[in-house]
C-alpha atoms as a PDB file:
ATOM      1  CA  UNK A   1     208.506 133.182 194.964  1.00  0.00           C
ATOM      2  CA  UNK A   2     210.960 135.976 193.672  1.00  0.00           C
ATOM      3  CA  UNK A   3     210.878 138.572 195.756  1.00  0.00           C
ATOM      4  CA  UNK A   4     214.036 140.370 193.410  1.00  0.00           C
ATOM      5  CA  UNK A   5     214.115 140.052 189.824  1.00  0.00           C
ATOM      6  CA  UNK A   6     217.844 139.807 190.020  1.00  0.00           C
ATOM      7  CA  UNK A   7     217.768 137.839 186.440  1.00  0.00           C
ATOM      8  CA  UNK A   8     216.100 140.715 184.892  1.00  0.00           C
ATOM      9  CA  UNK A   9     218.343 143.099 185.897  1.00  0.00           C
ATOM     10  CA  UNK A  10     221.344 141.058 185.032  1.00  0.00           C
ATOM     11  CA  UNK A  11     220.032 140.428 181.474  1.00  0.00           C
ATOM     12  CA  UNK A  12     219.185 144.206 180.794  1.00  0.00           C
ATOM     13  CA  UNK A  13     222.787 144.680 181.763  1.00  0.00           C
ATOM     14  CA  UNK A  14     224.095 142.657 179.910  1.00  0.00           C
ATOM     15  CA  UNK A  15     225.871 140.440 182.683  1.00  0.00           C
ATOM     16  CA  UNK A  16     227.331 137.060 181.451  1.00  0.00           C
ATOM     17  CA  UNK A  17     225.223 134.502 182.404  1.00  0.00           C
ATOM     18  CA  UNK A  18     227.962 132.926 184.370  1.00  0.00           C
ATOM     19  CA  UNK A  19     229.149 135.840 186.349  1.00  0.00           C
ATOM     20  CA  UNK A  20     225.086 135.265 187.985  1.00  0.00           C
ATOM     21  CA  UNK A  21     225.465 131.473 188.656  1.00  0.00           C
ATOM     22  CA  UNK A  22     228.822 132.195 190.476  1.00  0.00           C
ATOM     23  CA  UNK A  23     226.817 134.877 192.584  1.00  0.00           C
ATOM     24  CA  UNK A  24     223.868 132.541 193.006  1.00  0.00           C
ATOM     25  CA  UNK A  25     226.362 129.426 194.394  1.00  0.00           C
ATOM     26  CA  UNK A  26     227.800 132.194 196.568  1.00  0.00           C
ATOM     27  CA  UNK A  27     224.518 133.175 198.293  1.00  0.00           C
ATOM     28  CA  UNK A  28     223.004 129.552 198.123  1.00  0.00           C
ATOM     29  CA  UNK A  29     226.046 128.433 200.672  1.00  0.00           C
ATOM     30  CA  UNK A  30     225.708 131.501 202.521  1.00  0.00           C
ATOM     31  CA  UNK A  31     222.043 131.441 202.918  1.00  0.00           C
ATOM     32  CA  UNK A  32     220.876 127.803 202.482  1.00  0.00           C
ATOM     33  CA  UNK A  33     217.380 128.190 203.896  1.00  0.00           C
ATOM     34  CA  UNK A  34     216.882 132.112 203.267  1.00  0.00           C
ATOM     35  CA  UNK A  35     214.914 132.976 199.789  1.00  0.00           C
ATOM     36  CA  UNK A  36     214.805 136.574 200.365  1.00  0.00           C
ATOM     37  CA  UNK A  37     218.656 137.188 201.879  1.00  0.00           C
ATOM     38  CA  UNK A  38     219.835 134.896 199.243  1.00  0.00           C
ATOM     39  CA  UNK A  39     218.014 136.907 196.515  1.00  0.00           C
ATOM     40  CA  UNK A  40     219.070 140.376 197.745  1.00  0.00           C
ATOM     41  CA  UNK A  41     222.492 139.181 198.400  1.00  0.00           C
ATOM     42  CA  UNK A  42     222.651 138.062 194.683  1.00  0.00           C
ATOM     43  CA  UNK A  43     221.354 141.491 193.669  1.00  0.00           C
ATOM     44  CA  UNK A  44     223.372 143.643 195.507  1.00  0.00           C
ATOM     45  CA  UNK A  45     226.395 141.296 194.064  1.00  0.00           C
ATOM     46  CA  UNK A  46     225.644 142.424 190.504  1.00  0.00           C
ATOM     47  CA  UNK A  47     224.733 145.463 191.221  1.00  0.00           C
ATOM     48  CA  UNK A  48     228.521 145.910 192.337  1.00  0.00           C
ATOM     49  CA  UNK A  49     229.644 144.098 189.774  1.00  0.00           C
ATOM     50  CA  UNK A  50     227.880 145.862 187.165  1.00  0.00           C
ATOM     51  CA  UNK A  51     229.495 149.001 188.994  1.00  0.00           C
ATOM     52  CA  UNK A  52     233.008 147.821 188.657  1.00  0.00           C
ATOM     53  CA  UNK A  53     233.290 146.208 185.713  1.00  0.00           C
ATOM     54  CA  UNK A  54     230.269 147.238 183.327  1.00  0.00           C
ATOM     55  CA  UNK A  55     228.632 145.061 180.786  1.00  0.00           C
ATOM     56  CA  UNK A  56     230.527 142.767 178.579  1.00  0.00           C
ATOM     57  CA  UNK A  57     231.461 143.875 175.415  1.00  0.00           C
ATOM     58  CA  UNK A  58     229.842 142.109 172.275  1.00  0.00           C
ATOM     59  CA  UNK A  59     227.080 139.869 174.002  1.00  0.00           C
END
């Protein structure tokens, strides 16, 4: 169970789709048996992502 939409959140800003499976490899190696850490870590991830770099232009 989700416990952070972090898909949503990419999608409604506009975050390439690969940009959020390099995060999610990322946080599956860091936190192998952790759901929730995993999730937040991926969250947190775009969220500074999103911060530095905005959405892409033209998707």
């Amino acid at each position: 169970m989700a416990m952070f939409d972090y898909m949503s959140f990419a999608n409604s800003m506009r975050i390439d789709s690969a940009v959020v499976a390099s995060f999610e490899g990322e946080a599956k190696e860091e936190f192998p048996n952790d759901d929730m850490l995993r999730e937040l870590h991926i969250m947190r991830a775009l969220k500074t992502y999103f911060n530095k770099f905005g959405a892409l232009s033209g998707k």
